[in-house]
PDB file of N, CA and C in Angstrom:
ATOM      1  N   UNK A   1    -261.516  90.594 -47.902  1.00  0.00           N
ATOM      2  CA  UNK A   1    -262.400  90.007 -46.910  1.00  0.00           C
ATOM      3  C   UNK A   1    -262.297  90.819 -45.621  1.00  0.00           C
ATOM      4  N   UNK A   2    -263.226  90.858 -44.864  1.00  0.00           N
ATOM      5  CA  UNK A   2    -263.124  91.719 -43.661  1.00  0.00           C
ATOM      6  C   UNK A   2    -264.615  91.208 -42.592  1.00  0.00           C
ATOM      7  N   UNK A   3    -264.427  92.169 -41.378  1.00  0.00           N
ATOM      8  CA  UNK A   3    -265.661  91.949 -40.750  1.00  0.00           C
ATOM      9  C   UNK A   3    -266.161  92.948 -39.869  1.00  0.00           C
ATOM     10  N   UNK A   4    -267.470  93.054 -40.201  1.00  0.00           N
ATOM     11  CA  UNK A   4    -268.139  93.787 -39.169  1.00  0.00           C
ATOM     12  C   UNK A   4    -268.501  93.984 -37.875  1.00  0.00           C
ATOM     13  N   UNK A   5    -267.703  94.420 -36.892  1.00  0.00           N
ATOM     14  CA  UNK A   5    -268.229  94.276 -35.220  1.00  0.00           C
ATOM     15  C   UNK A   5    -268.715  95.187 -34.723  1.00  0.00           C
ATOM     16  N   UNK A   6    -269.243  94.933 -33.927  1.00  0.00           N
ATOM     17  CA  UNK A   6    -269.752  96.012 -32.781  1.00  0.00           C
ATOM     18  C   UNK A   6    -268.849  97.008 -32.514  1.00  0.00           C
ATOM     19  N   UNK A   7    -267.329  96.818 -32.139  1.00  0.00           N
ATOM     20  CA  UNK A   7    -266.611  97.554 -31.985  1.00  0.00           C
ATOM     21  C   UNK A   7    -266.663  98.775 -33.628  1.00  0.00           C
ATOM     22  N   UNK A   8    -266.994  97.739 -34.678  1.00  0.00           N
ATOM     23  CA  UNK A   8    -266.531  99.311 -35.938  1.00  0.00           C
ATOM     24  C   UNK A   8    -267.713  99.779 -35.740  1.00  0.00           C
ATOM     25  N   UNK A   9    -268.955  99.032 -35.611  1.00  0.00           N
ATOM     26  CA  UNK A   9    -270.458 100.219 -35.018  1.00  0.00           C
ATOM     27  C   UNK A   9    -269.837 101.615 -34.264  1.00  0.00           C
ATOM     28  N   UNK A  10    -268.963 101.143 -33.013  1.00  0.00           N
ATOM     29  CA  UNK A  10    -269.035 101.994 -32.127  1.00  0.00           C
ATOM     30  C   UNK A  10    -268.319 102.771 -32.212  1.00  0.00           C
ATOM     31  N   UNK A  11    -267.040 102.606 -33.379  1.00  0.00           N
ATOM     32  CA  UNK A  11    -266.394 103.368 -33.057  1.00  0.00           C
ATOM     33  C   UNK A  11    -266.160 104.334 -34.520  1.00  0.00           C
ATOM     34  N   UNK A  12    -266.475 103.392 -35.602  1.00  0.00           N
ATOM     35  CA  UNK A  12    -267.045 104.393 -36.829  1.00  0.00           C
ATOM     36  C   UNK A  12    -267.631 105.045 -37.229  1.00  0.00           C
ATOM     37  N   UNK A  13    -269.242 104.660 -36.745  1.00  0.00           N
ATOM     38  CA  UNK A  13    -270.639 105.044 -36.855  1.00  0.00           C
ATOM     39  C   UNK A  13    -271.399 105.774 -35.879  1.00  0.00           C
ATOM     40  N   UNK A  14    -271.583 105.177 -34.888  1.00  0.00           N
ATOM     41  CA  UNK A  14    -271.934 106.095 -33.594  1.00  0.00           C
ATOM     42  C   UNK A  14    -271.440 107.860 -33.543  1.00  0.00           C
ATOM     43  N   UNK A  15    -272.476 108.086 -33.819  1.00  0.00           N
ATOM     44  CA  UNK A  15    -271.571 109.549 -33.448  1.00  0.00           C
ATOM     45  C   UNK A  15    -271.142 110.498 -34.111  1.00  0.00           C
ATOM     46  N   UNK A  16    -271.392 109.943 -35.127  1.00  0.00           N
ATOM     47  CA  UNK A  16    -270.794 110.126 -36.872  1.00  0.00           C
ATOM     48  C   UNK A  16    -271.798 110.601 -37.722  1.00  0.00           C
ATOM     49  N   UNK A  17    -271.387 111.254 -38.330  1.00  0.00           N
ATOM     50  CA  UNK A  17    -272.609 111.930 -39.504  1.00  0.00           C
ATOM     51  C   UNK A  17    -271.917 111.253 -41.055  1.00  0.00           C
ATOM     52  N   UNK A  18    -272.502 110.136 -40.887  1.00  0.00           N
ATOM     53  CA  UNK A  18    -272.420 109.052 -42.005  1.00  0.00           C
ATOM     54  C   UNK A  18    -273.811 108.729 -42.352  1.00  0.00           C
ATOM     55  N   UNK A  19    -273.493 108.667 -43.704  1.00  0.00           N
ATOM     56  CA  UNK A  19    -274.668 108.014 -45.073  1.00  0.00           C
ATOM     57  C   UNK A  19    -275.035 106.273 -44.325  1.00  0.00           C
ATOM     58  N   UNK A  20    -275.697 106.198 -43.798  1.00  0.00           N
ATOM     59  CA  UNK A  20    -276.185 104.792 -43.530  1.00  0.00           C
ATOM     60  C   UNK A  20    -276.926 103.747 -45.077  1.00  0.00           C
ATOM     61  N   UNK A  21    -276.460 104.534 -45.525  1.00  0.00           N
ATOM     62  CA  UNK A  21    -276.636 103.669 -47.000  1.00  0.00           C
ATOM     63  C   UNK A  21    -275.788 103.305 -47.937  1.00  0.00           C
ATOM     64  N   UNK A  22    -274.333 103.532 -46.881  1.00  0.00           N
ATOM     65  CA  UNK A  22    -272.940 103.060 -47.645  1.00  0.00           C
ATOM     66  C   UNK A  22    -272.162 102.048 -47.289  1.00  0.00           C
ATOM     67  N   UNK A  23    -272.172 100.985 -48.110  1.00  0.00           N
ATOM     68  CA  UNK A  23    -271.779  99.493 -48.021  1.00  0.00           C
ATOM     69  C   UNK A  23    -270.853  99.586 -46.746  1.00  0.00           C
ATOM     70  N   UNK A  24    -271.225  98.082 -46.401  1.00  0.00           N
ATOM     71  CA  UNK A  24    -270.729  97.870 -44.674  1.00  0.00           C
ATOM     72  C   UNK A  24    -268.810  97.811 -44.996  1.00  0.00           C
ATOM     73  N   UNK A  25    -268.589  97.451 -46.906  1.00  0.00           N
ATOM     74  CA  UNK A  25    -267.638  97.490 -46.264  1.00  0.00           C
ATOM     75  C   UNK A  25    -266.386  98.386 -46.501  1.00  0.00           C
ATOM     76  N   UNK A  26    -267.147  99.408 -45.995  1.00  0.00           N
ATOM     77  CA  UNK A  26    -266.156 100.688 -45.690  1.00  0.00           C
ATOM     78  C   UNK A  26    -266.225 101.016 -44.540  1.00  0.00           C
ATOM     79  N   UNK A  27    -266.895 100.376 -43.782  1.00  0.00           N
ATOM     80  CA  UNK A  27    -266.607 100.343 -41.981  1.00  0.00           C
ATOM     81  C   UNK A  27    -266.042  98.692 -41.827  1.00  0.00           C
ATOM     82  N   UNK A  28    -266.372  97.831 -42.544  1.00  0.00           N
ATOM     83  CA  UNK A  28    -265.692  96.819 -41.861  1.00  0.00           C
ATOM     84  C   UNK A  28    -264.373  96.780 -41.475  1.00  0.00           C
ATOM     85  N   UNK A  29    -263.500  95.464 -40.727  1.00  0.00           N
ATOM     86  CA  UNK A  29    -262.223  96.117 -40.575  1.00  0.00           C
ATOM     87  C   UNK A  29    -261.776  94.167 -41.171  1.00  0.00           C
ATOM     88  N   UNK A  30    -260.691  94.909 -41.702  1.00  0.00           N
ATOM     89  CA  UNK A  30    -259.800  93.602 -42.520  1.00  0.00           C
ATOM     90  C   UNK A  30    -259.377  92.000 -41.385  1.00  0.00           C
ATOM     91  N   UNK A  31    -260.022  91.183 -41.898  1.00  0.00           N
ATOM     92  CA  UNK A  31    -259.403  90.122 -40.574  1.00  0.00           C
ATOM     93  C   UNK A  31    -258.079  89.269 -41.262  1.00  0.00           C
ATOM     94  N   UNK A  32    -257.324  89.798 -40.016  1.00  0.00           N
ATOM     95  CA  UNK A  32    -255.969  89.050 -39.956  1.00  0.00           C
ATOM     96  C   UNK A  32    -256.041  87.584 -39.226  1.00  0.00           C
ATOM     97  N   UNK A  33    -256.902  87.005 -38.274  1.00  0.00           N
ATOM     98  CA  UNK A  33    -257.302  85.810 -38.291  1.00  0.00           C
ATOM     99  C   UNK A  33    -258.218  85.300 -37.818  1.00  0.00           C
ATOM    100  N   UNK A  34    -258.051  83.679 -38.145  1.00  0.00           N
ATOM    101  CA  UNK A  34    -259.327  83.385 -38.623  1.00  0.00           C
ATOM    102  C   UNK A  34    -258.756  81.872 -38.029  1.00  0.00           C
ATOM    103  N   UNK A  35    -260.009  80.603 -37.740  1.00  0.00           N
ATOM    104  CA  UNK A  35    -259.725  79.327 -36.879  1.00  0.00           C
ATOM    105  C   UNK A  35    -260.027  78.687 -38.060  1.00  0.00           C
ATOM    106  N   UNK A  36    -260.124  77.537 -38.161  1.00  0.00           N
ATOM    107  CA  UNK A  36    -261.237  76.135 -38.658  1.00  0.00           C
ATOM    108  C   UNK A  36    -261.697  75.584 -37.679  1.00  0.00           C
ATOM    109  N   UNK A  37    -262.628  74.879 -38.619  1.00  0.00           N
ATOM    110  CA  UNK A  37    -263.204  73.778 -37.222  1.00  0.00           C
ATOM    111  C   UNK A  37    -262.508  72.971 -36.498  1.00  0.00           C
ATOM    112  N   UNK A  38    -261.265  72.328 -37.347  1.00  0.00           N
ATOM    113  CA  UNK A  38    -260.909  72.133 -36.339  1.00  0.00           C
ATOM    114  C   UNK A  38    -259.792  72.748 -34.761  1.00  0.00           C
ATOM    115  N   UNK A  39    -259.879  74.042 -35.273  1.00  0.00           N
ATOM    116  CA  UNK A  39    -259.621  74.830 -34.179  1.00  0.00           C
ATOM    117  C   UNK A  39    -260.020  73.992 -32.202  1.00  0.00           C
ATOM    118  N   UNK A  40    -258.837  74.531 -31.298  1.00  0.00           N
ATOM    119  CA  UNK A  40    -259.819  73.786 -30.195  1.00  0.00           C
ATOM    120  C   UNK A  40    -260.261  75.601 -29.313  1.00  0.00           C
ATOM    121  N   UNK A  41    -260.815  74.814 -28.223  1.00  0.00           N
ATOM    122  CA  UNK A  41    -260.973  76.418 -27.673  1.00  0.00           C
ATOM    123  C   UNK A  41    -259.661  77.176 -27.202  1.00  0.00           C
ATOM    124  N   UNK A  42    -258.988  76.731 -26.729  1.00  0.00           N
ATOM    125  CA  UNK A  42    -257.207  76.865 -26.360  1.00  0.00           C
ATOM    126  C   UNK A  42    -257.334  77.799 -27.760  1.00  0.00           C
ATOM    127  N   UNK A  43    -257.000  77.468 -28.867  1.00  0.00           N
ATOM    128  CA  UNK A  43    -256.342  78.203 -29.800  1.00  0.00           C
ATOM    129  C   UNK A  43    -257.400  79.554 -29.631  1.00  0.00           C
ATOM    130  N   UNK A  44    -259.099  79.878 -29.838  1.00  0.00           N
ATOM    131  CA  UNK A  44    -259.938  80.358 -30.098  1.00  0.00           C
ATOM    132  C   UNK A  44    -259.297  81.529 -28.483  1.00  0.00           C
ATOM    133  N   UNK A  45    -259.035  80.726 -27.601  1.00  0.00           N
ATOM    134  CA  UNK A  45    -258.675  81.823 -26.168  1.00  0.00           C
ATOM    135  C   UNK A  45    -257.512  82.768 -26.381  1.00  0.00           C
ATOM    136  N   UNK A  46    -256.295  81.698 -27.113  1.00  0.00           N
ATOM    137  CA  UNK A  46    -255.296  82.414 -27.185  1.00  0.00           C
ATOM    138  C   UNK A  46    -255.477  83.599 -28.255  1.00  0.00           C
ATOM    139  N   UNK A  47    -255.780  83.751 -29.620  1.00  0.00           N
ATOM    140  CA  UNK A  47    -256.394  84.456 -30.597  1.00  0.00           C
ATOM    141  C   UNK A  47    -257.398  85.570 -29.652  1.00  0.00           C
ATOM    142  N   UNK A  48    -258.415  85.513 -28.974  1.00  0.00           N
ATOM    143  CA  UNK A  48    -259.062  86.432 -28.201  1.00  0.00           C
ATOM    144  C   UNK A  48    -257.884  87.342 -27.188  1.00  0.00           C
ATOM    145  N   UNK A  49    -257.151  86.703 -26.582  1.00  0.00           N
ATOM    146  CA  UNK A  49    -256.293  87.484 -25.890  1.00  0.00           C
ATOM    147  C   UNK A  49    -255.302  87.903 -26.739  1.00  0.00           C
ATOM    148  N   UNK A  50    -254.655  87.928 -27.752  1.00  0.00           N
ATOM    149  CA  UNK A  50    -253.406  87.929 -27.913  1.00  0.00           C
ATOM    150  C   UNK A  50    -254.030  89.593 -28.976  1.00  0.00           C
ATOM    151  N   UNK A  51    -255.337  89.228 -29.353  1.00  0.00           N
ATOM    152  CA  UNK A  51    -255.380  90.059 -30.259  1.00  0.00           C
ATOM    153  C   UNK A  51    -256.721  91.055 -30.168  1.00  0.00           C
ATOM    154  N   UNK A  52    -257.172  91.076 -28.896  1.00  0.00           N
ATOM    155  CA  UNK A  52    -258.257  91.561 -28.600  1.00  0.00           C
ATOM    156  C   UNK A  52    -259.485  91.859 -29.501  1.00  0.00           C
ATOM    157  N   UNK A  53    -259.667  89.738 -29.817  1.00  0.00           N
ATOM    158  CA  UNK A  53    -260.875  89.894 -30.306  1.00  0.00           C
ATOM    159  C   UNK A  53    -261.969  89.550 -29.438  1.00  0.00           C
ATOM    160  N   UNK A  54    -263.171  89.640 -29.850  1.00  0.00           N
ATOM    161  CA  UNK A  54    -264.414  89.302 -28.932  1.00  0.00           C
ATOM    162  C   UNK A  54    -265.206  88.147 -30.004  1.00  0.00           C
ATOM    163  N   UNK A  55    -264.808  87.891 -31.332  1.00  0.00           N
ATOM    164  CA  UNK A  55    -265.200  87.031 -32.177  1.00  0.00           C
ATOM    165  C   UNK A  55    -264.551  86.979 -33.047  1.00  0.00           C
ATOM    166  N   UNK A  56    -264.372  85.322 -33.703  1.00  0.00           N
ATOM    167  CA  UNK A  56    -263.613  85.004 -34.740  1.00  0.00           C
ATOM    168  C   UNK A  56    -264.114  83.979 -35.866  1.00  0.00           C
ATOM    169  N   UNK A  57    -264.137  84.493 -36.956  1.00  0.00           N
ATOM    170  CA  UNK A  57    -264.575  83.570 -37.854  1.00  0.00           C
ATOM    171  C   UNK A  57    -264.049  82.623 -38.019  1.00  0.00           C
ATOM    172  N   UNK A  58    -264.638  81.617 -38.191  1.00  0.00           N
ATOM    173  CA  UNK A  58    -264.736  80.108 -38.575  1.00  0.00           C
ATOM    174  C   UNK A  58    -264.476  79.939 -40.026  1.00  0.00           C
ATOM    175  N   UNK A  59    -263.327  79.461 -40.496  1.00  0.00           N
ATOM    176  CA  UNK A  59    -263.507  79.610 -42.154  1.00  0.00           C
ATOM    177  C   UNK A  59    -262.839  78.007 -42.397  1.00  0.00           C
ATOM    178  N   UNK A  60    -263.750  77.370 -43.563  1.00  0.00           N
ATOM    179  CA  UNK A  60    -263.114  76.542 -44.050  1.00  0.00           C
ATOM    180  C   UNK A  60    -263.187  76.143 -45.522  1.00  0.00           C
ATOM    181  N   UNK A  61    -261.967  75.967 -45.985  1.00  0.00           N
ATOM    182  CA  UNK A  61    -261.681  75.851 -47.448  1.00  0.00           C
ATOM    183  C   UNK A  61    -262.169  77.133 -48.029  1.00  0.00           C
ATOM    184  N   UNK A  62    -261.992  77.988 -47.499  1.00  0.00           N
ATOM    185  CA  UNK A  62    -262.229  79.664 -47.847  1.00  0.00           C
ATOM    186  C   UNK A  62    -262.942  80.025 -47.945  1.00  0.00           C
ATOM    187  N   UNK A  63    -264.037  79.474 -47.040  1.00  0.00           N
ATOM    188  CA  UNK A  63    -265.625  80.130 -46.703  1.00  0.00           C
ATOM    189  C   UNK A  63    -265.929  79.935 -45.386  1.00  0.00           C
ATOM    190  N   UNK A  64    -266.266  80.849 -45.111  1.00  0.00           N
ATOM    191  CA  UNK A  64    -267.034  80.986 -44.152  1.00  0.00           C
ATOM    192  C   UNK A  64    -267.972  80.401 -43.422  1.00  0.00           C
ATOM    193  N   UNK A  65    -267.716  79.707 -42.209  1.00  0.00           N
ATOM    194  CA  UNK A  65    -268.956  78.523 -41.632  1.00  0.00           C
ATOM    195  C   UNK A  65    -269.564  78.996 -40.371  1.00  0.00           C
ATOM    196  N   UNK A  66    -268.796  79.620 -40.294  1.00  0.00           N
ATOM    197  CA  UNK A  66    -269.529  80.057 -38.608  1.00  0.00           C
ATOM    198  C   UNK A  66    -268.248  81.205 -38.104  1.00  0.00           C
ATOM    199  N   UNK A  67    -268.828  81.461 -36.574  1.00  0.00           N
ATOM    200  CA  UNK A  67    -268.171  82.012 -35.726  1.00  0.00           C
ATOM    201  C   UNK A  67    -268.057  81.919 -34.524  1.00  0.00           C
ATOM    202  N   UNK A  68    -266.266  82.274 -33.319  1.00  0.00           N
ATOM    203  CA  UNK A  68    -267.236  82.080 -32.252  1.00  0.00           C
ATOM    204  C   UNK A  68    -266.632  83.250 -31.358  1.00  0.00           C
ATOM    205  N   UNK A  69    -267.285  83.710 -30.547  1.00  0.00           N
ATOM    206  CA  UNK A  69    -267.719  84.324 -29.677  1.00  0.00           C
ATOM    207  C   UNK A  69    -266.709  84.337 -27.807  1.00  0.00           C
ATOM    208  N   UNK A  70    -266.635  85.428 -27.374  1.00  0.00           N
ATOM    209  CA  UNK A  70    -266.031  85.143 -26.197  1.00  0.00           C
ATOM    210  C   UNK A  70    -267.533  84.593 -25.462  1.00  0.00           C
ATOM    211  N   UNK A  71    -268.528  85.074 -25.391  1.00  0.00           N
ATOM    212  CA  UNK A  71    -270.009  84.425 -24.800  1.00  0.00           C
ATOM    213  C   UNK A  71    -269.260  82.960 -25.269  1.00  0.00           C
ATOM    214  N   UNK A  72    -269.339  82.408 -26.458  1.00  0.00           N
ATOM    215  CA  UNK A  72    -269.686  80.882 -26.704  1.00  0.00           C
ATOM    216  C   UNK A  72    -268.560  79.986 -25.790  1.00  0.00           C
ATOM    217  N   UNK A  73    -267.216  80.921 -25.974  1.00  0.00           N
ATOM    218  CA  UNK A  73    -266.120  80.008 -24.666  1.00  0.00           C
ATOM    219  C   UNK A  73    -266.450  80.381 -23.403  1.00  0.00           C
ATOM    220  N   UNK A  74    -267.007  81.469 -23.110  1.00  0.00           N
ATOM    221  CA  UNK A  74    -267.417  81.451 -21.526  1.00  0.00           C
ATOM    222  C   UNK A  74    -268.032  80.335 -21.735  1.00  0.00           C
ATOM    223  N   UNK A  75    -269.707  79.962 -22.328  1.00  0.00           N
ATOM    224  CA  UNK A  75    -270.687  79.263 -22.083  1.00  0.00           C
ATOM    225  C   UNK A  75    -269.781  77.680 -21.864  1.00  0.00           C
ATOM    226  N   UNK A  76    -269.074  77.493 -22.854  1.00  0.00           N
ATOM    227  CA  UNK A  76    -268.945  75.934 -22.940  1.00  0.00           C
ATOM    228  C   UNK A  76    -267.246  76.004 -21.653  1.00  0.00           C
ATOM    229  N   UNK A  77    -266.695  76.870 -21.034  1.00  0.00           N
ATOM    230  CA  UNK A  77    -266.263  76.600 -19.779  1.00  0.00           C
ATOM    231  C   UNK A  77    -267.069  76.403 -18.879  1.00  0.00           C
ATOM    232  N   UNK A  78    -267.568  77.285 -18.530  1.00  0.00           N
ATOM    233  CA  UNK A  78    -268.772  76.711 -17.578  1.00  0.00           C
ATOM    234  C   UNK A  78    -269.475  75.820 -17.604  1.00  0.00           C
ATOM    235  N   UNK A  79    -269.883  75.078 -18.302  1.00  0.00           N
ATOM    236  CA  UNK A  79    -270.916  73.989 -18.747  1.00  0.00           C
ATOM    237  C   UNK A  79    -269.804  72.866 -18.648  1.00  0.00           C
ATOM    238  N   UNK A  80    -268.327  73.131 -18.876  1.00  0.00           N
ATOM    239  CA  UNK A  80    -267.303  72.065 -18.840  1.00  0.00           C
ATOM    240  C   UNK A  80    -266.412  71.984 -17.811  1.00  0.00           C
ATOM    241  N   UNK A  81    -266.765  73.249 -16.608  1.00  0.00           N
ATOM    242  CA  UNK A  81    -265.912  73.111 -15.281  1.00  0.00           C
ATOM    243  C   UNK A  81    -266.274  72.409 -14.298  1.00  0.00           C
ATOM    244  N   UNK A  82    -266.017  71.705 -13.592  1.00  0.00           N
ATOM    245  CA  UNK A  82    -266.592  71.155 -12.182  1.00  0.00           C
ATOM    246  C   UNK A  82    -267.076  71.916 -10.890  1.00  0.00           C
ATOM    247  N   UNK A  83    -268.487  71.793 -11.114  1.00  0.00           N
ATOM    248  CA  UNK A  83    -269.344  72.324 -10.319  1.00  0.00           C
ATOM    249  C   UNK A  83    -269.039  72.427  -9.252  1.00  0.00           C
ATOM    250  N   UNK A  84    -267.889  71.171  -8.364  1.00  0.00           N
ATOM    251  CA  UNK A  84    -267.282  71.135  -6.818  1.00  0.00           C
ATOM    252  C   UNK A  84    -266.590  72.040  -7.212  1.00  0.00           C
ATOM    253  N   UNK A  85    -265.792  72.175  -8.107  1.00  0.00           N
ATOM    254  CA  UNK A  85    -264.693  73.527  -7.605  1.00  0.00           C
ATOM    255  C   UNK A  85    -265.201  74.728  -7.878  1.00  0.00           C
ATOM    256  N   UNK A  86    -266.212  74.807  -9.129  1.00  0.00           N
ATOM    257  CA  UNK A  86    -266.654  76.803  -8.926  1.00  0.00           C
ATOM    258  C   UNK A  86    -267.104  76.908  -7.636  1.00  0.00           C
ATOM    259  N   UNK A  87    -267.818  75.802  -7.414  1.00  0.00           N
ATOM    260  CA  UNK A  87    -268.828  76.501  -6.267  1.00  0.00           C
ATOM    261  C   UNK A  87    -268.111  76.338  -4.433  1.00  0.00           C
ATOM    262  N   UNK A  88    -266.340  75.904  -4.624  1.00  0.00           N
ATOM    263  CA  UNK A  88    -265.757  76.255  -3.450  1.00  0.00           C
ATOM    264  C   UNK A  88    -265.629  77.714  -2.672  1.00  0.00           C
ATOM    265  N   UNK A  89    -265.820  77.769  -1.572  1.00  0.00           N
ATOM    266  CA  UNK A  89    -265.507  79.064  -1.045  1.00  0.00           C
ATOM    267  C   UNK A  89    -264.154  79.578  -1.163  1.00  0.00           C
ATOM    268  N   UNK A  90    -264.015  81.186  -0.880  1.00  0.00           N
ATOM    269  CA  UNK A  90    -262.940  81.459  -1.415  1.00  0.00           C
ATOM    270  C   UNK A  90    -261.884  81.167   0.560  1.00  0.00           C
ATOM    271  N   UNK A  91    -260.225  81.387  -0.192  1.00  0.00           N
ATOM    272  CA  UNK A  91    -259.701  80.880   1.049  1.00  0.00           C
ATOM    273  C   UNK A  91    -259.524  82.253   1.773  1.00  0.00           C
ATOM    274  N   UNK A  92    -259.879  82.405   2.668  1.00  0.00           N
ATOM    275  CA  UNK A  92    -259.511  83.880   3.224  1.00  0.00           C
ATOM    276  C   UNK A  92    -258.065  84.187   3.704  1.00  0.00           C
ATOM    277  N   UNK A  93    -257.158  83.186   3.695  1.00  0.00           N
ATOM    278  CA  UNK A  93    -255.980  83.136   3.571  1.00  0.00           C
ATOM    279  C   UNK A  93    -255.017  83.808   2.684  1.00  0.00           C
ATOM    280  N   UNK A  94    -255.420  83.423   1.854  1.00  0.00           N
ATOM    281  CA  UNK A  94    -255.311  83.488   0.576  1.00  0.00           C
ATOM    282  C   UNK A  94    -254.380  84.703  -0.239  1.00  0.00           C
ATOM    283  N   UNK A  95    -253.347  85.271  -0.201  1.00  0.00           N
ATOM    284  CA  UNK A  95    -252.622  86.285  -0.778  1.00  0.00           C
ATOM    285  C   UNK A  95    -252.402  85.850  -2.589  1.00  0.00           C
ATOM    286  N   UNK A  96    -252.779  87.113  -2.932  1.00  0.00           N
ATOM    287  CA  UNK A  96    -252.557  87.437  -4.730  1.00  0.00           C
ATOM    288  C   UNK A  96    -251.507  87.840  -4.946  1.00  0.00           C
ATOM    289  N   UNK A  97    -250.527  87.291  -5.948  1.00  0.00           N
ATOM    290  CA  UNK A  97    -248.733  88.045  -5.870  1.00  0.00           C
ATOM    291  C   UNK A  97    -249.446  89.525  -6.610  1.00  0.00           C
ATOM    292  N   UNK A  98    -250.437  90.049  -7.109  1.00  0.00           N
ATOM    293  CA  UNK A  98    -250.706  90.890  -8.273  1.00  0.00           C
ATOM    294  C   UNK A  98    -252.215  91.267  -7.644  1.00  0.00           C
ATOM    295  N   UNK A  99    -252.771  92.281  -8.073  1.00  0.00           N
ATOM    296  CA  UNK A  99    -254.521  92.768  -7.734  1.00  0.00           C
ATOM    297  C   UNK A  99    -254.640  92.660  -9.625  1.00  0.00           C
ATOM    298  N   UNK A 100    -254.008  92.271 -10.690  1.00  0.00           N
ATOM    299  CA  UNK A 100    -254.355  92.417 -11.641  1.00  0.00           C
ATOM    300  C   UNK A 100    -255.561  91.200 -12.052  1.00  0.00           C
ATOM    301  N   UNK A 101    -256.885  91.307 -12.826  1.00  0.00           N
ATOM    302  CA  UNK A 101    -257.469  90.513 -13.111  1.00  0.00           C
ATOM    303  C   UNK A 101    -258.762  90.198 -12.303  1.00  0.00           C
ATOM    304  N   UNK A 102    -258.300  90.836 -10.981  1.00  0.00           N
ATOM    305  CA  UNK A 102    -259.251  90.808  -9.797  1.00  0.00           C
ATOM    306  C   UNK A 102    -260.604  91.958  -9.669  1.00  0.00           C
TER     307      UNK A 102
END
């Protein structure tokens, strides 16, 4: 089992003097993991950071149901943060122990 991303587009194919008529999966790349539904987004964040994915399949009872997306956890933080606090000004006070992230 494996999967196809943008990243093996870009970094297999692009550029490459490859047969575009040879099964995807000799560019796909093998997935080491994978959520269920009942996955929460916490787990889906930690899995994106820990392992620098940008999407993760959804598998249940050993198929495949879906996927999700760093877009789909941005979308549903935002849609689930409180509008009073994004939209506070920043403190000009304010010291960062780090410039990392910024």
């Amino acid at each position: 089992m494996g999967i196809f991303t943008e990243r093996d587009l870009l970094t297999k194919i692009v550029g490459q003097d490859v047969d575009l008529n040879t099964p995807v999966r000799q560019w796909m790349s093998p997935v080491v993991a994978t959520l269920t539904p009942a996955a929460t987004i916490g787990d889906a964040v930690t899995i994106m950071n820990e392992k620098s994915y940008r999407n993760i399949p959804i598998v249940n009872n050993g198929k495949l149901v879906g996927s999700i997306s760093v877009f789909d956890v941005i979308s549903y933080l935002a849609e689930t943060y409180p509008k009073a606090t994004m939209n506070l000004p920043p403190k000009t006070d304010q010291i960062m122990d780090s410039t990392d992230g910024g």
